[in-house]
Protein backbone atom coordinates (compact mmCIF):
# COMPACT_ATOMS: atom_id res chain seq x y z
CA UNK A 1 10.96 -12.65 -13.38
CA UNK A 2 12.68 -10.97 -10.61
CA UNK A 3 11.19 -10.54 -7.40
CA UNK A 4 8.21 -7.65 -5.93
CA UNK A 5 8.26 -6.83 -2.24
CA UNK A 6 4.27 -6.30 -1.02
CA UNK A 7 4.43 -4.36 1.96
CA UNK A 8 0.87 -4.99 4.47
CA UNK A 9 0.36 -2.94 6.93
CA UNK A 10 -1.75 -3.93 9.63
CA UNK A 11 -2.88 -3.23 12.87
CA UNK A 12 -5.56 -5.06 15.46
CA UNK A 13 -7.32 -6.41 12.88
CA UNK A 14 -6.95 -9.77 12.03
CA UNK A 15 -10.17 -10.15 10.73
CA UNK A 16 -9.27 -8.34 7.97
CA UNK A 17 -5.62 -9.13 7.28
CA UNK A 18 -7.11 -12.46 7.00
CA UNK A 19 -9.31 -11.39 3.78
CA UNK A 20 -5.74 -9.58 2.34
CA UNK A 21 -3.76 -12.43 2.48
CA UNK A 22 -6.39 -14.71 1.11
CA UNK A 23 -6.30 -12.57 -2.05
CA UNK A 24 -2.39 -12.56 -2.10
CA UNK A 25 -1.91 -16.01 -1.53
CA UNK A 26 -4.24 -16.19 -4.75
CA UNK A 27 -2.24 -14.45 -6.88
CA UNK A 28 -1.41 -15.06 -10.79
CA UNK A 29 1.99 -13.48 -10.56
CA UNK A 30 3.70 -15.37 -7.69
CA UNK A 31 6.89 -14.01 -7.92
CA UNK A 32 6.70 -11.83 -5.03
CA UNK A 33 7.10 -11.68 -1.26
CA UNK A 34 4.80 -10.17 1.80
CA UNK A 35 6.09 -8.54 4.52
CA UNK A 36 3.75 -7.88 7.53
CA UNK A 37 4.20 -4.64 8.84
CA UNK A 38 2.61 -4.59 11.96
CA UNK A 39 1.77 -0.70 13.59
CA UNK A 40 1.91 -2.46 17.67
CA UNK A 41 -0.82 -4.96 17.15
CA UNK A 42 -1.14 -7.72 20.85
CA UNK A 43 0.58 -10.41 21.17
CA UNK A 44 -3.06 -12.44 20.63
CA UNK A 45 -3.15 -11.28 17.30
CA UNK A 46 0.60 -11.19 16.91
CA UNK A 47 0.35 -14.97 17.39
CA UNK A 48 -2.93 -15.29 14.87
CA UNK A 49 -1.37 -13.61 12.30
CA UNK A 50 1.69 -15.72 12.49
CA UNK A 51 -0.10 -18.85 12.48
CA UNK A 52 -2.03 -17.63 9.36
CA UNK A 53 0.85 -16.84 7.30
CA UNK A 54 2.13 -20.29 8.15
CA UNK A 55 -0.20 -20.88 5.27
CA UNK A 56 1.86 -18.62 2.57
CA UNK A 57 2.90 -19.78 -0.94
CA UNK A 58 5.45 -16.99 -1.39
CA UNK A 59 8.03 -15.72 1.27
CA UNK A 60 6.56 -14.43 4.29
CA UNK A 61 8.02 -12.24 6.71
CA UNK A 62 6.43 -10.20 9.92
CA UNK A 63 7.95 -7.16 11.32
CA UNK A 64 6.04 -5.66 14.50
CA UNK A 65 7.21 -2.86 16.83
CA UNK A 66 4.86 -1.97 19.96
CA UNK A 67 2.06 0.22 19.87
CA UNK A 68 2.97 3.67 20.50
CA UNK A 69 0.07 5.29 18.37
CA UNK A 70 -0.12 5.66 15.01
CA UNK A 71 3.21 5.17 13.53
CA UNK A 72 2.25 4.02 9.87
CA UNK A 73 5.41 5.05 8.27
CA UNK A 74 7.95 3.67 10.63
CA UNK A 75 6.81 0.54 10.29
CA UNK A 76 6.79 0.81 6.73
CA UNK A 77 10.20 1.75 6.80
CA UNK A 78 11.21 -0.82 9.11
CA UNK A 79 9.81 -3.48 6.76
CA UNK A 80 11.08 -2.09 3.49
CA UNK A 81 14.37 -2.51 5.35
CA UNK A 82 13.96 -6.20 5.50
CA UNK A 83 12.97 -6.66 2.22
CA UNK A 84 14.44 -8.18 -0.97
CA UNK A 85 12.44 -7.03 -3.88
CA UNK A 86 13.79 -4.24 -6.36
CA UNK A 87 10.36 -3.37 -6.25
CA UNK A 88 8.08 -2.08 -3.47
CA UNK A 89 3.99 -2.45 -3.69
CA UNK A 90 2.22 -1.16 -0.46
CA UNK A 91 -0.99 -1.72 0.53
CA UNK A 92 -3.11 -1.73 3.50
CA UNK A 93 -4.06 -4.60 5.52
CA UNK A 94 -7.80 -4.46 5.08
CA UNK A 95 -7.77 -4.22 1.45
CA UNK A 96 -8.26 -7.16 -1.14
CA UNK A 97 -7.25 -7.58 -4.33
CA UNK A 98 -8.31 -9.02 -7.45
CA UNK A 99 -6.14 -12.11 -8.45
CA UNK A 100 -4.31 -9.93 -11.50
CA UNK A 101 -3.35 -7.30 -9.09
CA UNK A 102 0.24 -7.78 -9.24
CA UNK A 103 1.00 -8.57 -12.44
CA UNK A 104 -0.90 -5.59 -13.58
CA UNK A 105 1.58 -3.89 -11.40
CA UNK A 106 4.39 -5.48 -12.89
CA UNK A 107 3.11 -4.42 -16.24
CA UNK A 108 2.96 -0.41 -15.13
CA UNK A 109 6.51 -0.46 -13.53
CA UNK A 110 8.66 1.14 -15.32
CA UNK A 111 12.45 2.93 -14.55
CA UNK A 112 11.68 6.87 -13.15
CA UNK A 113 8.28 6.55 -12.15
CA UNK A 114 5.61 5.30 -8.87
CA UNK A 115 2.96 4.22 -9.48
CA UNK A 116 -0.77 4.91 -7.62
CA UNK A 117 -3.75 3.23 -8.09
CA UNK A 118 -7.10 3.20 -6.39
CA UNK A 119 -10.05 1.86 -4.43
CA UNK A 120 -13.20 0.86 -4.26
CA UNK A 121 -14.64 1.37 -0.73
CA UNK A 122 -16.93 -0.96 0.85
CA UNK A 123 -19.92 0.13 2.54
CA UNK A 124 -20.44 -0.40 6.73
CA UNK A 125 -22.75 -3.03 6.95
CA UNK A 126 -21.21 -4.85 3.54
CA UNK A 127 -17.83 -5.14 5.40
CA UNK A 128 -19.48 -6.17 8.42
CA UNK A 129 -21.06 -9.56 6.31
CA UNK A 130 -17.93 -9.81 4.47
CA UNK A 131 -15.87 -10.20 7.76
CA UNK A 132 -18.36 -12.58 9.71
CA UNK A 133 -18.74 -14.59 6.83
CA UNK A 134 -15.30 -14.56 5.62
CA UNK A 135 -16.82 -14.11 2.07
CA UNK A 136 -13.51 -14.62 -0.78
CA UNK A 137 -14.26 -11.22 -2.57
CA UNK A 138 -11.23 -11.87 -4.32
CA UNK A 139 -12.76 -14.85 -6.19
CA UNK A 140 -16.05 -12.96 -7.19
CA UNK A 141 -16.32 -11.85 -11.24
CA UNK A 142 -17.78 -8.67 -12.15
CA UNK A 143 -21.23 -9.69 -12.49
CA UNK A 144 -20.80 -9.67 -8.45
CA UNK A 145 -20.11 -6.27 -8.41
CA UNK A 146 -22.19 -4.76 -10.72
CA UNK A 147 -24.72 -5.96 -8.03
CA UNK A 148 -23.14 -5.13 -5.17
CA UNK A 149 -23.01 -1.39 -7.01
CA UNK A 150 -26.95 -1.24 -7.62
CA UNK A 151 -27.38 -2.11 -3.81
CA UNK A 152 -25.03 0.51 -2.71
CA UNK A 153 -22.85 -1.97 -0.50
CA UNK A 154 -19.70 -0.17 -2.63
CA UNK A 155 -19.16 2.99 -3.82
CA UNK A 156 -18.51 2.48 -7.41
CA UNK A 157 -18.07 -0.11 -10.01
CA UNK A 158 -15.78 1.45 -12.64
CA UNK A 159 -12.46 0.85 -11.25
CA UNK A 160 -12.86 -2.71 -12.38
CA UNK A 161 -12.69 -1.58 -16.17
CA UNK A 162 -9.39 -2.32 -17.21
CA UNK A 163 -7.90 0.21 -20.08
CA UNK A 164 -4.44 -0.10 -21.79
CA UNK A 165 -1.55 1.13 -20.18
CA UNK A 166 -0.66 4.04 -22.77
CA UNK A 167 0.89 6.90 -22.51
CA UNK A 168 -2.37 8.57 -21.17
CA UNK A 169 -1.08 7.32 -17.59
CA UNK A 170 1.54 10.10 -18.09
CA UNK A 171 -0.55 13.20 -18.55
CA UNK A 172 -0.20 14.15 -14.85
CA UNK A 173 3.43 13.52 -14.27
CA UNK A 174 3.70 16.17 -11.18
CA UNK A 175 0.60 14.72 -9.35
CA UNK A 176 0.42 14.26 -5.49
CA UNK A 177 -3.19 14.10 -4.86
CA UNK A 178 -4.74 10.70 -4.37
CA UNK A 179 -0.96 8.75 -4.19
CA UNK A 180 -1.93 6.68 -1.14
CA UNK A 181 -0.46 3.77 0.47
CA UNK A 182 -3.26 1.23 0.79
CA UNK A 183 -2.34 1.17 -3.45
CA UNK A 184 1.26 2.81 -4.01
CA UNK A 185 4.08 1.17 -6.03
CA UNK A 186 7.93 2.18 -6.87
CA UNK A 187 11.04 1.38 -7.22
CA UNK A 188 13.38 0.56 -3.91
CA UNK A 189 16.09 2.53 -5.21
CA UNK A 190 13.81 5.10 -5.57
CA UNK A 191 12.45 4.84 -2.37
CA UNK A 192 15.92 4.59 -1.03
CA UNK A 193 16.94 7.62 -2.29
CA UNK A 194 14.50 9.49 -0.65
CA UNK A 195 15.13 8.39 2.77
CA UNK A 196 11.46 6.05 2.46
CA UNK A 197 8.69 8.11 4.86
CA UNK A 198 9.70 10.63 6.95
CA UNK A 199 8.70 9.79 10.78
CA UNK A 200 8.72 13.51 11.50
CA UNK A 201 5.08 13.01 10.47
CA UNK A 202 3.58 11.48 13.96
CA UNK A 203 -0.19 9.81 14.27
CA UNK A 204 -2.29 10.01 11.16
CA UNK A 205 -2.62 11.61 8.12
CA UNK A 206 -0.17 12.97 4.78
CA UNK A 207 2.93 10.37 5.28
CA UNK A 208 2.25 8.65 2.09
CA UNK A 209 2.07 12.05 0.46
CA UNK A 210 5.42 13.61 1.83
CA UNK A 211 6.83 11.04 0.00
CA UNK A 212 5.01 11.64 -2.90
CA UNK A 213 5.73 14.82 -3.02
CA UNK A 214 9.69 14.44 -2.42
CA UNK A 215 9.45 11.71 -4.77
CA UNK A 216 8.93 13.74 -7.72
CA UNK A 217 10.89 16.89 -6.14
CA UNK A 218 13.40 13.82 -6.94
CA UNK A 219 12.51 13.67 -10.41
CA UNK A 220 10.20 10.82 -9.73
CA UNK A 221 7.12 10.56 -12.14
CA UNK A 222 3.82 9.81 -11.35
CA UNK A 223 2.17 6.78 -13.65
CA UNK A 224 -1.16 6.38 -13.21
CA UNK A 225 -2.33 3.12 -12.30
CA UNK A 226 -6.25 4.03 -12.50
CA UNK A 227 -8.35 1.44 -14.71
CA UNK A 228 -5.29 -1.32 -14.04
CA UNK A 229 -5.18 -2.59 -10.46
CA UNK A 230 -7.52 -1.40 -7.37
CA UNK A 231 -8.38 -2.34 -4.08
CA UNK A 232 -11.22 -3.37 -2.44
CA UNK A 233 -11.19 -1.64 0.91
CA UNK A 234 -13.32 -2.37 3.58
CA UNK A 235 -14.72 0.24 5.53
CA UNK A 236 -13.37 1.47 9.47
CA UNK A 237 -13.91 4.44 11.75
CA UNK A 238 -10.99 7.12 11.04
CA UNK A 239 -7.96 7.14 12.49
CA UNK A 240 -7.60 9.61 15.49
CA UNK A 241 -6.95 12.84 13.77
CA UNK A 242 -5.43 15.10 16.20
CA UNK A 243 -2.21 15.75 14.73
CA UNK A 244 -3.85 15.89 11.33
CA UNK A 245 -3.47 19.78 11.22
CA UNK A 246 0.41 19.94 12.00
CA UNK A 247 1.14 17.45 9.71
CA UNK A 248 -0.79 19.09 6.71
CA UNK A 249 1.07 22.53 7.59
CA UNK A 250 4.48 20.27 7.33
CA UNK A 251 3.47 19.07 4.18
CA UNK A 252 2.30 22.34 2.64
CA UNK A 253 5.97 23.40 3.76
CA UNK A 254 7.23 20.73 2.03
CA UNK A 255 5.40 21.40 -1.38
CA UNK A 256 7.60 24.94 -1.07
CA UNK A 257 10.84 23.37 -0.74
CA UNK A 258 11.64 21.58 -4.06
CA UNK A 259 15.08 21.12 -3.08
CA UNK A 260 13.94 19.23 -0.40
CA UNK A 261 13.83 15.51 -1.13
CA UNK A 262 15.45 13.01 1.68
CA UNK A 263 13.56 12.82 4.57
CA UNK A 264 14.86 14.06 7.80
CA UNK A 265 14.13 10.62 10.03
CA UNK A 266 13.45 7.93 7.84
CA UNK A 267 14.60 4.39 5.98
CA UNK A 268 18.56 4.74 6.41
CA UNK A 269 18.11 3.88 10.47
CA UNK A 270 17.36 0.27 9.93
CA UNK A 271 18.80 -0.45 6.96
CA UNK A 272 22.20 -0.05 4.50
CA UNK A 273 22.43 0.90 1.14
CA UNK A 274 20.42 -1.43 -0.95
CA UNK A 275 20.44 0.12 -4.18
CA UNK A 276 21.32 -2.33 -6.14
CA UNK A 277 18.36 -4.43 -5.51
CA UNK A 278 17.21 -6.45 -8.29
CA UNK A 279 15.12 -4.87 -10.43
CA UNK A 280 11.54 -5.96 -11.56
């Protein structure tokens, strides 16, 4: 059982983080490693974080640069360069996960194709209570749910049904839509290839689909990972958006070029070839 890399990306809220790496450090599969990726987060919760992953089962490592805005993607790169997985899972720091979360994702990987799945949002005031009473969502069974569903505190309940992993996760193979980071597995080598997310794409909004999108310009397909593993993501005000325009314009640009696939300023800065990382 060779070894994933989960990539957590995090910033100013340790809160949260907290909740994420209860529910990896609860894991079935534990033949995996975290890496903190840390968007400029202060040296108070620097030092909290650190001290929590202290209490890791699997290899833990933190990578941090300083806050210069919203730099999601560099950071991402800078931790995939540090990592020794053949097998990249991102997700976001304020998401949980159920305890079968990896393995499901070890049971969807598969040579030539990422692999998205999705979310189930938490309401306001729900992730308020979960956060100030540090409630172990990842522990609850679906009865839980189904409950918190009927009282509106998430948005849906279906996500949890799990379905087998046939070949109706292919139908869609050319797919960008909906491939986001806070759920997003693929190969390194893949990743690798290329050039991991281009940093071209300053403060928030369509890094994670870039690479999509260059990803299967690549000949990368898309697997669906629906009904298999979600997130529970807790709810937070929106990013600031101001660059939110130029970047989709650079991304519709992008969807024209198929030829286009490495990214202009991205993973090959901080890191050598590692292509022939194991493989899951």
């Amino acid at each position: 059982m060779n070894l994933i890399s989960v990539i957590v990306t995090t910033y100013n809220w340790t809160a949260a983080l907290e909740l994420c790496l209860d529910s990896l450090f609860a894991q079935q599969d534990p033949a995996f490693e975290i890496i903190i990726a840390d968007d400029g987060s202060t040296p108070a919760n620097q030092e909290r974080t650190q001290a929590y992953c202290a209490n890791s089962p699997v290899p833990i490592r933190y990578v941090h640069h300083e806050d210069q805005g919203f730099r999601a993607g560099t950071i991402r790169n800078k931790a995939v360069a540090s990592s020794q997985g053949g097998y990249l899972l991102f997700i976001d720091g304020d998401c949980v996960l159920r305890p079968d979360f990896i393995a499901r994702h070890r049971q969807l990987a598969e040579p030539g194709y990422f692999v998205p799945g999705n979310r189930v949002l938490l309401s306001e005031s729900f992730t308020q209570e979960v956060i100030e009473k540090h409630i172990p969502l990842h522990q609850k069974p679906l009865s839980y749910f189904m409950s918190l569903r009927l009282q509106k505190k998430i948005n849906r309940v279906s996500a949890f049904i799990r379905l087998p992993l046939g070949f109706l996760r292919k139908l869609q193979p050319n797919k960008w839509q909906k491939a986001m980071t806070c759920n997003l597995a693929l190969w390194k080598s893949d990743f690798l290839r290329t050039n991991g997310f281009d940093e071209l794409f300053e403060g928030w909004g369509f890094e994670d689909s870039d690479l999509v999108i260059r990803l299967i310009h690549a000949g990368v397909k898309r697997k669906e990972g629906r009904f298999a593993a979600p997130v529970l993501h807790l709810w937070h005000r929106h990013n600031d958006k101001s660059k939110q325009d130029l970047n989709y314009q650079r991304l519709l640009d992008r969807l024209e070029q198929r030829d286009f696939i490495v990214a202009i300023k991205g993973v090959s800065q901080y890191c050598g070839d590692a292509s022939n990382a194991p493989r899951v």
